[in-house]
N, C-alpha and C. Protein backbone atom coordinates (compact mmCIF):
# COMPACT_ATOMS: atom_id res chain seq x y z
N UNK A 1 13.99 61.20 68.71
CA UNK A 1 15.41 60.97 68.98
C UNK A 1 16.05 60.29 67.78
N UNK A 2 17.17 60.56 67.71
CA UNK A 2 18.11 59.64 66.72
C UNK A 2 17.86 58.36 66.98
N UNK A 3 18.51 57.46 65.74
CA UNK A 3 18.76 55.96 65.67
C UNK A 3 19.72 56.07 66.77
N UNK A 4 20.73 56.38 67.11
CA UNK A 4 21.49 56.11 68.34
C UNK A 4 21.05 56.38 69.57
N UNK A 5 20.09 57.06 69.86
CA UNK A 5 19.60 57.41 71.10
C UNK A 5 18.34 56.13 71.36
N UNK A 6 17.91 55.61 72.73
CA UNK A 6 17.17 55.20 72.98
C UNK A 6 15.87 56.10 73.47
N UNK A 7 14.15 55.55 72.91
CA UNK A 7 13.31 56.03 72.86
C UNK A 7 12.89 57.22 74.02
N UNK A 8 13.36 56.26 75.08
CA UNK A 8 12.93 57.14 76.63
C UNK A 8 14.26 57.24 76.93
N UNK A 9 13.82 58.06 77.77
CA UNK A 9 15.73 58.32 78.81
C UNK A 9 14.79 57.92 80.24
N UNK A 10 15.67 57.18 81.05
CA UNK A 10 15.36 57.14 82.48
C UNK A 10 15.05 58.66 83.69
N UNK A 11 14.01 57.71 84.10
CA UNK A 11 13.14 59.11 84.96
C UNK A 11 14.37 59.12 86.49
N UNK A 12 15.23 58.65 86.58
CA UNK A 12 16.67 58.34 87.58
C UNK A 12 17.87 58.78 87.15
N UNK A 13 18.41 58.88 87.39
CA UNK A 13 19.95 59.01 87.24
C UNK A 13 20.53 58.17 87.30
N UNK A 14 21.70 57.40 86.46
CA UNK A 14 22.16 56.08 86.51
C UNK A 14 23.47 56.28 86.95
N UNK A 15 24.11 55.56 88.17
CA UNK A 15 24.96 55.85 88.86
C UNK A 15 26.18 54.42 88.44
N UNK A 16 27.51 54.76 88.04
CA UNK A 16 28.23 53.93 87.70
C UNK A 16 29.58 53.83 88.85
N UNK A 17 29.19 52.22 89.04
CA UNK A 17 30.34 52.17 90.28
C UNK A 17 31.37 51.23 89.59
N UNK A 18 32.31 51.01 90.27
CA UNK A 18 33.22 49.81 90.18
C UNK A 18 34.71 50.04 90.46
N UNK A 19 36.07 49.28 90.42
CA UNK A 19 37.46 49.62 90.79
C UNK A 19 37.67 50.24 89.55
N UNK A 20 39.28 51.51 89.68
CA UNK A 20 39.35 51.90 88.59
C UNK A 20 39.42 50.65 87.38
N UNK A 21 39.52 51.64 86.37
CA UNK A 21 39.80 50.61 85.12
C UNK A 21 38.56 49.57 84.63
N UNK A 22 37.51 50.23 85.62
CA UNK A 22 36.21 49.30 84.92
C UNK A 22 35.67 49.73 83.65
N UNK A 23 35.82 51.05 83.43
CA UNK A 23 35.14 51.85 82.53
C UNK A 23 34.37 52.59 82.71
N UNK A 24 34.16 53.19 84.10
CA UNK A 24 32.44 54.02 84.20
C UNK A 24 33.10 54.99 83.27
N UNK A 25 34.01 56.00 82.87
CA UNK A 25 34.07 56.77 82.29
C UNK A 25 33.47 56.74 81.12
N UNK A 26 34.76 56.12 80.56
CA UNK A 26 34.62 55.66 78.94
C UNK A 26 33.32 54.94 78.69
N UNK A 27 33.09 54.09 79.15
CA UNK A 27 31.48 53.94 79.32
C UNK A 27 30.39 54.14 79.60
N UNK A 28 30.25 55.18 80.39
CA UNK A 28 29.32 56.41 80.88
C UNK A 28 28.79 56.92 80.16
N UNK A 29 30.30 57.71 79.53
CA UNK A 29 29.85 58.69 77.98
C UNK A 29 28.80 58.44 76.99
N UNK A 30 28.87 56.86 76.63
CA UNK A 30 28.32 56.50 75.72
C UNK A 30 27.44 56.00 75.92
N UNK A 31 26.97 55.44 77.32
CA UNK A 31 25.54 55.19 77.38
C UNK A 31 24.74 56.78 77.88
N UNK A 32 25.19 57.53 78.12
CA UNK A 32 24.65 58.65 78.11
C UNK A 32 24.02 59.46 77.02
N UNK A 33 25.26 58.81 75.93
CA UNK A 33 24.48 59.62 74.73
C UNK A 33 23.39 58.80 73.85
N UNK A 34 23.77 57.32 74.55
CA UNK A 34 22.35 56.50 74.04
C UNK A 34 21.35 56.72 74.61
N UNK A 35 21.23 57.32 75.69
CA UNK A 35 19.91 57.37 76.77
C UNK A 35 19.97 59.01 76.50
N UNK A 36 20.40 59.61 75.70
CA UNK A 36 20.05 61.58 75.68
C UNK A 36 19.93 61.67 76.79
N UNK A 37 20.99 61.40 78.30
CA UNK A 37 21.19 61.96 78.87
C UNK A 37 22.54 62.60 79.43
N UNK A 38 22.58 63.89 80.34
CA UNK A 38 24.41 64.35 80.35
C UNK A 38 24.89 63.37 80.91
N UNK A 39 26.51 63.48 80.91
CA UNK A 39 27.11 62.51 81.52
C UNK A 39 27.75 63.05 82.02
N UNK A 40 28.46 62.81 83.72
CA UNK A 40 28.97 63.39 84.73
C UNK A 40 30.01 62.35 85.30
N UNK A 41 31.63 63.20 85.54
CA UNK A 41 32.41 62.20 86.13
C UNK A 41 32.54 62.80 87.73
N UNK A 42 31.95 62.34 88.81
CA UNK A 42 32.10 62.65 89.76
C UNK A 42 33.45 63.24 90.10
N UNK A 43 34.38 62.71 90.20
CA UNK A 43 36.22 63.18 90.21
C UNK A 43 36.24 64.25 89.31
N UNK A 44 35.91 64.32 87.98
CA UNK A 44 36.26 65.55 87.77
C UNK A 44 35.53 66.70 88.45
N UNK A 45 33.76 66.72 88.92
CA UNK A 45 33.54 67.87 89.81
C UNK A 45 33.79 68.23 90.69
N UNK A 46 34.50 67.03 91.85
CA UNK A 46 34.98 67.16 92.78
C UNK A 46 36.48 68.00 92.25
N UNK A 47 37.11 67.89 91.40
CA UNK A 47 38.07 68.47 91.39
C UNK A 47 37.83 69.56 91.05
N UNK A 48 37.20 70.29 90.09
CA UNK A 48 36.94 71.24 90.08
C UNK A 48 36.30 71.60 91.20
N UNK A 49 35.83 71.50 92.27
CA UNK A 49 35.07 72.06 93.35
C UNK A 49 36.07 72.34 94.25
N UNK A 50 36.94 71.55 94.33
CA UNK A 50 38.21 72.10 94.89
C UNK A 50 39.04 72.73 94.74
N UNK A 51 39.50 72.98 93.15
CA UNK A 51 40.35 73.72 92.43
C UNK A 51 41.98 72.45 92.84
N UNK A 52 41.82 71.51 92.90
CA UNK A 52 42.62 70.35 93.01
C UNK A 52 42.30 69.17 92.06
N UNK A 53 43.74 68.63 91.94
CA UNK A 53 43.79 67.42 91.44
C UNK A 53 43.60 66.38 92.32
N UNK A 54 42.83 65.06 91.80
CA UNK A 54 42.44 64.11 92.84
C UNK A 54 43.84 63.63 93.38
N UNK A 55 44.77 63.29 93.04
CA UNK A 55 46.48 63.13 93.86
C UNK A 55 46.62 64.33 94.47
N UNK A 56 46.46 65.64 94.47
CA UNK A 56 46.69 66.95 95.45
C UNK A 56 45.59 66.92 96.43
N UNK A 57 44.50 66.84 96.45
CA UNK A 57 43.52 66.68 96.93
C UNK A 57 44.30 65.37 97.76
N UNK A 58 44.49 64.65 97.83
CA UNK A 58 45.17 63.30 98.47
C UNK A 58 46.31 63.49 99.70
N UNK A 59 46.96 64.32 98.78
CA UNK A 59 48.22 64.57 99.43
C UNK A 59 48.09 65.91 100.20
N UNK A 60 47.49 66.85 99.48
CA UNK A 60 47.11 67.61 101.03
C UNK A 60 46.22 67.57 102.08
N UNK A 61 45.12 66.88 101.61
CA UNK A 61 44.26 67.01 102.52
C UNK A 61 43.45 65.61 103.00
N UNK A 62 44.16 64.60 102.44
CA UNK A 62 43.71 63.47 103.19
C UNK A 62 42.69 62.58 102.38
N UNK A 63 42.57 61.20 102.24
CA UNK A 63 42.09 60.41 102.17
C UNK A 63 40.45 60.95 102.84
N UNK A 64 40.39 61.23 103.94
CA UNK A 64 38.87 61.33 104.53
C UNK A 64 37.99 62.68 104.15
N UNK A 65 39.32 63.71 103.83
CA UNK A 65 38.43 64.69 103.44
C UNK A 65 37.91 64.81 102.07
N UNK A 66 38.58 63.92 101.27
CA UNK A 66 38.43 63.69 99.68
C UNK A 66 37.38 62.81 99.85
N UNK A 67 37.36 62.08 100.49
CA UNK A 67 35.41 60.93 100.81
C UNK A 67 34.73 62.14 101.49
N UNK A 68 35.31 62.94 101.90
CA UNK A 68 33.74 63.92 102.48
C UNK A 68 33.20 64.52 101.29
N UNK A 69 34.17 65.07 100.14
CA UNK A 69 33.78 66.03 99.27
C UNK A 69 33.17 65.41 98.09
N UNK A 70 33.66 63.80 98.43
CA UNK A 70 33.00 63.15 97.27
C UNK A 70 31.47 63.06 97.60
N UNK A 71 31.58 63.14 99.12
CA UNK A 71 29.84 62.32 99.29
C UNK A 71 28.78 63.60 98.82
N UNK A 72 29.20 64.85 99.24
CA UNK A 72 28.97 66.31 98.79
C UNK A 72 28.21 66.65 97.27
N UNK A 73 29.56 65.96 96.98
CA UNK A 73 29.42 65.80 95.24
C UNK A 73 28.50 65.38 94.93
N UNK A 74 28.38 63.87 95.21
CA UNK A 74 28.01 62.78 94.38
C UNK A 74 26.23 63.60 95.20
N UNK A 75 25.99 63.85 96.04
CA UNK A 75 24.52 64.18 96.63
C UNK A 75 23.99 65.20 95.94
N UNK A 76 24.92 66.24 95.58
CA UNK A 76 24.51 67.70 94.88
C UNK A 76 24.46 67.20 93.16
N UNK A 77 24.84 66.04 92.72
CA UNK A 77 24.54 65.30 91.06
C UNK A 77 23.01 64.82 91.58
N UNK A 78 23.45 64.27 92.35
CA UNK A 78 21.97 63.78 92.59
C UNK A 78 20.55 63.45 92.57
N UNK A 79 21.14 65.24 93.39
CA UNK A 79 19.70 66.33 93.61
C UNK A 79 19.33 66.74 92.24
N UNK A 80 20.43 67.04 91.20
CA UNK A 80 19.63 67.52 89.83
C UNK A 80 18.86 66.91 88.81
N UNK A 81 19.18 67.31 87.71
CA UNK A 81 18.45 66.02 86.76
C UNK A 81 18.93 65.21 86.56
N UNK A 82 17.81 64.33 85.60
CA UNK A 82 18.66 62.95 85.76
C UNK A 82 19.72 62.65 84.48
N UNK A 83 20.48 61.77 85.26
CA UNK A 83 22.49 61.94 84.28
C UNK A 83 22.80 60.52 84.65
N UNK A 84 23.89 60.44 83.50
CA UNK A 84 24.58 59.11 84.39
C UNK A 84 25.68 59.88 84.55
N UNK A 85 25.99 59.03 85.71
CA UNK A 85 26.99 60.17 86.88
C UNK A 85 28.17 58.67 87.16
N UNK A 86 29.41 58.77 86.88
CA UNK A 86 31.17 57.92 86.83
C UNK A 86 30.99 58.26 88.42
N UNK A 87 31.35 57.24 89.35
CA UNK A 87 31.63 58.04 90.48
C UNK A 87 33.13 57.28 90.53
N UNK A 88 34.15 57.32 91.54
CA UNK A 88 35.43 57.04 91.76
C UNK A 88 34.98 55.70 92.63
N UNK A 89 36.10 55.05 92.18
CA UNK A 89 36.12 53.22 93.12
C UNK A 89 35.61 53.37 94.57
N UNK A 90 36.11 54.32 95.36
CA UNK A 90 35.81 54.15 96.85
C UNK A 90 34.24 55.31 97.14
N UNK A 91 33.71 55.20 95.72
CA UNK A 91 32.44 56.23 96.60
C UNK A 91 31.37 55.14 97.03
N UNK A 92 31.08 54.47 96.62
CA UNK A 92 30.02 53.24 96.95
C UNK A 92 30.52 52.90 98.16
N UNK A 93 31.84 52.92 98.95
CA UNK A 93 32.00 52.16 100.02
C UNK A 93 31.63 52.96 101.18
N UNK A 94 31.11 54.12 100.86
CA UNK A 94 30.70 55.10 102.25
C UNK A 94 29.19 54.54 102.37
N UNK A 95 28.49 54.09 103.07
CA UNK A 95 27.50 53.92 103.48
C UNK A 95 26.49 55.16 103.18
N UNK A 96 26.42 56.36 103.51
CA UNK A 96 25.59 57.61 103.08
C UNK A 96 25.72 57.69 101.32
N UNK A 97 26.72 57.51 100.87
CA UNK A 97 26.61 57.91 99.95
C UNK A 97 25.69 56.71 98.78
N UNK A 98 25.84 55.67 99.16
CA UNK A 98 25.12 54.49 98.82
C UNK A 98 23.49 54.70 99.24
N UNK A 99 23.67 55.42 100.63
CA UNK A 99 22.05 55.26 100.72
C UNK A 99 21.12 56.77 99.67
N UNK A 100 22.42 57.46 99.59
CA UNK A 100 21.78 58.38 98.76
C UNK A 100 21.52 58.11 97.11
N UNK A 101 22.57 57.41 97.09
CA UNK A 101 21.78 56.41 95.55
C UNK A 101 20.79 55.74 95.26
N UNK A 102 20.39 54.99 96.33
CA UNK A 102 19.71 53.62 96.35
C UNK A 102 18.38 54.99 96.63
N UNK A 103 18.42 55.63 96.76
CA UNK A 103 17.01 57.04 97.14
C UNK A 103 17.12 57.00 95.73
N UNK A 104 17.58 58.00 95.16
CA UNK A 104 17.23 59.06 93.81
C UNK A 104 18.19 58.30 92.45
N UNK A 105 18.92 57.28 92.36
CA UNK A 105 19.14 56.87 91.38
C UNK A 105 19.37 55.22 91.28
N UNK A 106 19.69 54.50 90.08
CA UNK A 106 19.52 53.23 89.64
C UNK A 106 21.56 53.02 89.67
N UNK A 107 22.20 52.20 90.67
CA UNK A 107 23.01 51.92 90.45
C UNK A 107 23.35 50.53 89.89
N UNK A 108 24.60 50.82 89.27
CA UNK A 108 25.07 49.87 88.17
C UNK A 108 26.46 49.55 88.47
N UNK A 109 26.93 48.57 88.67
CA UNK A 109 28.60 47.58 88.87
C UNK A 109 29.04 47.21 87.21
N UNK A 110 30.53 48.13 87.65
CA UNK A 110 30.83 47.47 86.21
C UNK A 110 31.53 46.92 86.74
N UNK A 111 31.64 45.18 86.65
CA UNK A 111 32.49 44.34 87.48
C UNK A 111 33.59 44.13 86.86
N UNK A 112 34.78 43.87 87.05
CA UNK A 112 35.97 43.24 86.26
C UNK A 112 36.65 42.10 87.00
N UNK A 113 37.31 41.56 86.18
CA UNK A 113 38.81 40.55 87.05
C UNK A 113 39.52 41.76 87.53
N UNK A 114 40.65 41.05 88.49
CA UNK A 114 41.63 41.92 88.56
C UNK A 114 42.76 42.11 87.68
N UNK A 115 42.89 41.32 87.12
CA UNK A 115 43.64 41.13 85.83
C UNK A 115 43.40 42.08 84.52
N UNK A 116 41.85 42.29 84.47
CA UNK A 116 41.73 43.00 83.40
C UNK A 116 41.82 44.52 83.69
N UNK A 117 41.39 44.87 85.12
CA UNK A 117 41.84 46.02 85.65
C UNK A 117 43.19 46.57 85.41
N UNK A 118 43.58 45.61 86.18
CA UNK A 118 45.65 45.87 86.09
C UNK A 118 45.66 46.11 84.99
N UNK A 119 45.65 45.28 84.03
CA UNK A 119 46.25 45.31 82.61
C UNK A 119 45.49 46.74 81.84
N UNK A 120 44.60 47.18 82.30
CA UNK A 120 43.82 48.61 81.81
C UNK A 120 44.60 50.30 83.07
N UNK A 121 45.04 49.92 84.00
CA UNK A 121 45.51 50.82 84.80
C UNK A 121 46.98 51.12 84.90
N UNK A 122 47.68 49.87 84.57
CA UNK A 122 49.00 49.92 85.10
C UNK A 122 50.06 50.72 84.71
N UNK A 123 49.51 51.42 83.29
CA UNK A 123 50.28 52.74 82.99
C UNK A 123 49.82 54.33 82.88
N UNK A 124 48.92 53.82 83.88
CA UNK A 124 48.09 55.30 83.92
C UNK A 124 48.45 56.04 84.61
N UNK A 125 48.94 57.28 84.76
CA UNK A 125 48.90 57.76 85.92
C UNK A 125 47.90 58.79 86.80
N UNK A 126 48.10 59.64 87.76
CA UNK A 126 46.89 59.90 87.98
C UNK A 126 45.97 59.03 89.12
N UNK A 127 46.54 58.01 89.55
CA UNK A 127 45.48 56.92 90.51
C UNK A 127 46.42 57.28 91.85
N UNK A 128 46.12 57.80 92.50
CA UNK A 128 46.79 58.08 94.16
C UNK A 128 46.93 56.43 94.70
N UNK A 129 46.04 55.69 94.52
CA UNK A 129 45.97 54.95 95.83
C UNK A 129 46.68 53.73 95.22
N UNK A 130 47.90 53.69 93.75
CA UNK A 130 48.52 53.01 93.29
C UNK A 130 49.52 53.74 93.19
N UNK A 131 49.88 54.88 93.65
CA UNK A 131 51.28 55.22 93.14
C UNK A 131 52.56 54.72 93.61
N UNK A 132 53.15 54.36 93.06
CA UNK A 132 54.44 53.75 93.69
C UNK A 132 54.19 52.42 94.39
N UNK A 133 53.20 51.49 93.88
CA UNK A 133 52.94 50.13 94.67
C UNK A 133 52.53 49.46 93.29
N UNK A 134 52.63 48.01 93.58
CA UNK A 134 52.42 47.00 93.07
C UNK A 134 50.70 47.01 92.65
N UNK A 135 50.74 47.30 91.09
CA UNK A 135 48.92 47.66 90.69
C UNK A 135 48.45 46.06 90.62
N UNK A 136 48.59 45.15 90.91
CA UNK A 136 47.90 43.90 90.76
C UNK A 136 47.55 43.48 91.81
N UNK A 137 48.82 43.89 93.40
CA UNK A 137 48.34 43.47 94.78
C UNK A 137 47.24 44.60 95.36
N UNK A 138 47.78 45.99 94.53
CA UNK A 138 46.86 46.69 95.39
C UNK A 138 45.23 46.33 94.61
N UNK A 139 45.00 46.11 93.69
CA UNK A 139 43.83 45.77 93.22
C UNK A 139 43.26 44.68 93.64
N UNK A 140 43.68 43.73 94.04
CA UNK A 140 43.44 42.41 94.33
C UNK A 140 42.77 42.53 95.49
N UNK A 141 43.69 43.51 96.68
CA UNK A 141 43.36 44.07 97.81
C UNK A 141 41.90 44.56 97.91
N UNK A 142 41.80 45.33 96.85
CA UNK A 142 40.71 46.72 96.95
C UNK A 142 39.58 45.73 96.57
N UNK A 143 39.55 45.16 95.67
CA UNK A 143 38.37 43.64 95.10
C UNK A 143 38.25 42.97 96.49
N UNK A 144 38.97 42.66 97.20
CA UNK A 144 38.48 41.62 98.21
C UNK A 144 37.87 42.53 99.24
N UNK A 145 38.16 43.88 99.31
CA UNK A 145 37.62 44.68 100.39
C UNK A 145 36.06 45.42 99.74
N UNK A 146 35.87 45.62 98.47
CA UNK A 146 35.06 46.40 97.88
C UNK A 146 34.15 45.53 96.99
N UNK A 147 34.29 44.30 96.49
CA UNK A 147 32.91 43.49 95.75
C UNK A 147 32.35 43.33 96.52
N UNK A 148 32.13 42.47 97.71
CA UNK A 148 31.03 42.69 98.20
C UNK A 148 30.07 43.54 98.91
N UNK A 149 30.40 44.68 98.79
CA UNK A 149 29.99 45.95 98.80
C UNK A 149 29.10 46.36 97.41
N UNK A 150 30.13 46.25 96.34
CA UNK A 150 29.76 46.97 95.27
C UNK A 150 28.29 45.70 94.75
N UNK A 151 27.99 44.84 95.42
CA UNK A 151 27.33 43.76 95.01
C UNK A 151 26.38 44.11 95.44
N UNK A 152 25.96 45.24 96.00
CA UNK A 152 24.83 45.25 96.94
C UNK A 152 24.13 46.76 95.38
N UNK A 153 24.87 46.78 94.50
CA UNK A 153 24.65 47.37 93.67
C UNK A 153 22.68 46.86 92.70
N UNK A 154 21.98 47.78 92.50
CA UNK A 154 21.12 47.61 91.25
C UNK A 154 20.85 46.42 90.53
N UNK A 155 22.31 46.96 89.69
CA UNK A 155 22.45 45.96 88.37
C UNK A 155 23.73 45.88 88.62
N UNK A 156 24.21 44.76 88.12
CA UNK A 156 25.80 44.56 87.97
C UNK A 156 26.11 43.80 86.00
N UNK A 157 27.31 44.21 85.69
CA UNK A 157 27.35 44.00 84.26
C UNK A 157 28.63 43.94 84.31
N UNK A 158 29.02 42.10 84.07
CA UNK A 158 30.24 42.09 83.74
C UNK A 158 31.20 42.59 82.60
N UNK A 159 32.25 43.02 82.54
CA UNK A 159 33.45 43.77 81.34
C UNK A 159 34.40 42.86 81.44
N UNK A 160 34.82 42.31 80.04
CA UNK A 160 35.88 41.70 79.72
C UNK A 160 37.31 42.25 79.50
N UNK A 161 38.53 41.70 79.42
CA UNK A 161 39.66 42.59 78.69
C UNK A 161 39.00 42.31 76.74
N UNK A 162 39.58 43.26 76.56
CA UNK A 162 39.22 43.73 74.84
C UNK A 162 37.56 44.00 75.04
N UNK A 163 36.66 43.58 75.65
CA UNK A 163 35.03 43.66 75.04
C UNK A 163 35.00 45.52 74.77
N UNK A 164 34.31 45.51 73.70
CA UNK A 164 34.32 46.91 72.93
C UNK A 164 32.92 47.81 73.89
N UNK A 165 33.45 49.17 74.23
CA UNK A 165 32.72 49.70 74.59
C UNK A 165 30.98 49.67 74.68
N UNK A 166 30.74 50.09 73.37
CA UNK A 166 29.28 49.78 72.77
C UNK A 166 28.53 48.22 73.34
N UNK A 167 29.66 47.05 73.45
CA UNK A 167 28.85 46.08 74.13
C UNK A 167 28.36 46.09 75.82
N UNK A 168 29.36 46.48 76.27
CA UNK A 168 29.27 47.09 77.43
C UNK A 168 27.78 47.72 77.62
N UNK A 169 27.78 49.15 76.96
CA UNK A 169 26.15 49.69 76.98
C UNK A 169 25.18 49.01 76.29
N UNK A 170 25.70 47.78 75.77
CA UNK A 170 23.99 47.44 74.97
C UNK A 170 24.05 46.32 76.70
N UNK A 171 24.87 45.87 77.52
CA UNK A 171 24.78 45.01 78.01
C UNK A 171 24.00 45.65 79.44
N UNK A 172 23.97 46.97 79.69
CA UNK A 172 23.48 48.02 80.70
C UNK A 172 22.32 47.68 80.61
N UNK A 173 21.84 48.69 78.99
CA UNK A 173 20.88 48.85 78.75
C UNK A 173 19.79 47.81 78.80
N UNK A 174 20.31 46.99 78.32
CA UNK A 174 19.28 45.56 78.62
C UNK A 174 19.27 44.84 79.85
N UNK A 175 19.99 45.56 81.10
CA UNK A 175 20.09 44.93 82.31
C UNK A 175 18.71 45.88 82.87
N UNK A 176 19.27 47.32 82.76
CA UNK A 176 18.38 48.06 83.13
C UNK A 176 17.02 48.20 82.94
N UNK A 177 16.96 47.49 81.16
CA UNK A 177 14.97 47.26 81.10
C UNK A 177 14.88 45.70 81.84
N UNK A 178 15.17 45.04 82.35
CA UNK A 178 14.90 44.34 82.73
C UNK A 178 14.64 44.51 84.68
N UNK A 179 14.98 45.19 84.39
CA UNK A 179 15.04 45.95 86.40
C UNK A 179 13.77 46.72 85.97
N UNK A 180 13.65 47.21 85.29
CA UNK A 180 11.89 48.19 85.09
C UNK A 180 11.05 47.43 84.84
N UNK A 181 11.26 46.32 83.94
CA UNK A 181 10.43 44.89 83.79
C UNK A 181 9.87 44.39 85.65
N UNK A 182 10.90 44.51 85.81
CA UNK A 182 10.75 43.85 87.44
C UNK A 182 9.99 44.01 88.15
N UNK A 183 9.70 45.96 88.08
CA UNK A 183 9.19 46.60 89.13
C UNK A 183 7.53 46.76 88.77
């Protein structure tokens, strides 16, 4: 492997949770290509599996059927090889879909303030479950309903406002040998 790639790639799939604006994306990518493995954004297959945008998907067909197709999703990444796989803020909070992680892959919390969230979301568009509302109450909201949930996570790895991507994955990566250390 390259100097940028790490020696082994994980025999799991590394599953990235957290509220938007944590980074599984943007941070996904790149520990993916440190670990030579693909990288998968759950939302985008789900959208493509629908031939919808995650706000159309919302607005036509509901909040519950968009958690059915996610859990679908996120089970059929799963089942394949192993990836690190972005899933969307509310997939960890379905119970099945958590237990199907905690089976076949190593999940990971990218934790934030709410502050640093907001200040990373608030001109994005694209987030259904902020449109047209206050992005600091509804986040604040979603944190008090969803950390301790997302706590029941693997590994958890705090993200700062400004901390640069790359620290982020060296901060994974060394969470994660230390969870194999463990076992």
């Amino acid at each position: 492997m390259t100097g940028d790639q790490d020696d082994t790639a994980p025999a799991r799939s590394i599953v990235l949770i957290g509220l938007m604006g944590a980074g599984k994306t943007s941070v996904g990518r790149r520990l993916a290509a440190r670990l030579g493995l693909p990288f998968v954004d759950s939302d985008a297959e789900i959208e493509e599996a629908a031939g919808q945008s995650i706000p159309q998907i919302f607005e036509t067909l509901g909040e519950p059927a968009f958690r059915d197709g996610e859990r679908r999703v996120i089970a059929r990444l799963l089942a394949g090889p192993p990836s690190v796989i972005a899933t969307g803020g509310g997939a960890w909070m379905d119970a099945e879909t958590r237990a199907l992680v905690r089976e076949g892959a190593t999940s990971v919390w990218l934790k934030a303030t709410v502050a640093t969230l907001a200040g990373r979301v608030k001109d994005k568009p694209g987030r259904p479950l902020l449109h047209g509302k206050d992005v600091h109450a509804v986040l604040t909201q979603l944190a008090e309903q969803r950390y301790p949930v997302y706590a029941e996570a693997d590994l958890t790895v705090q993200s700062r406002s400004g901390m640069a991507h790359d620290e982020m994955v060296r901060r994974i990566l060394e969470g994660l040998e230390q969870l194999e250390e463990g076992q």
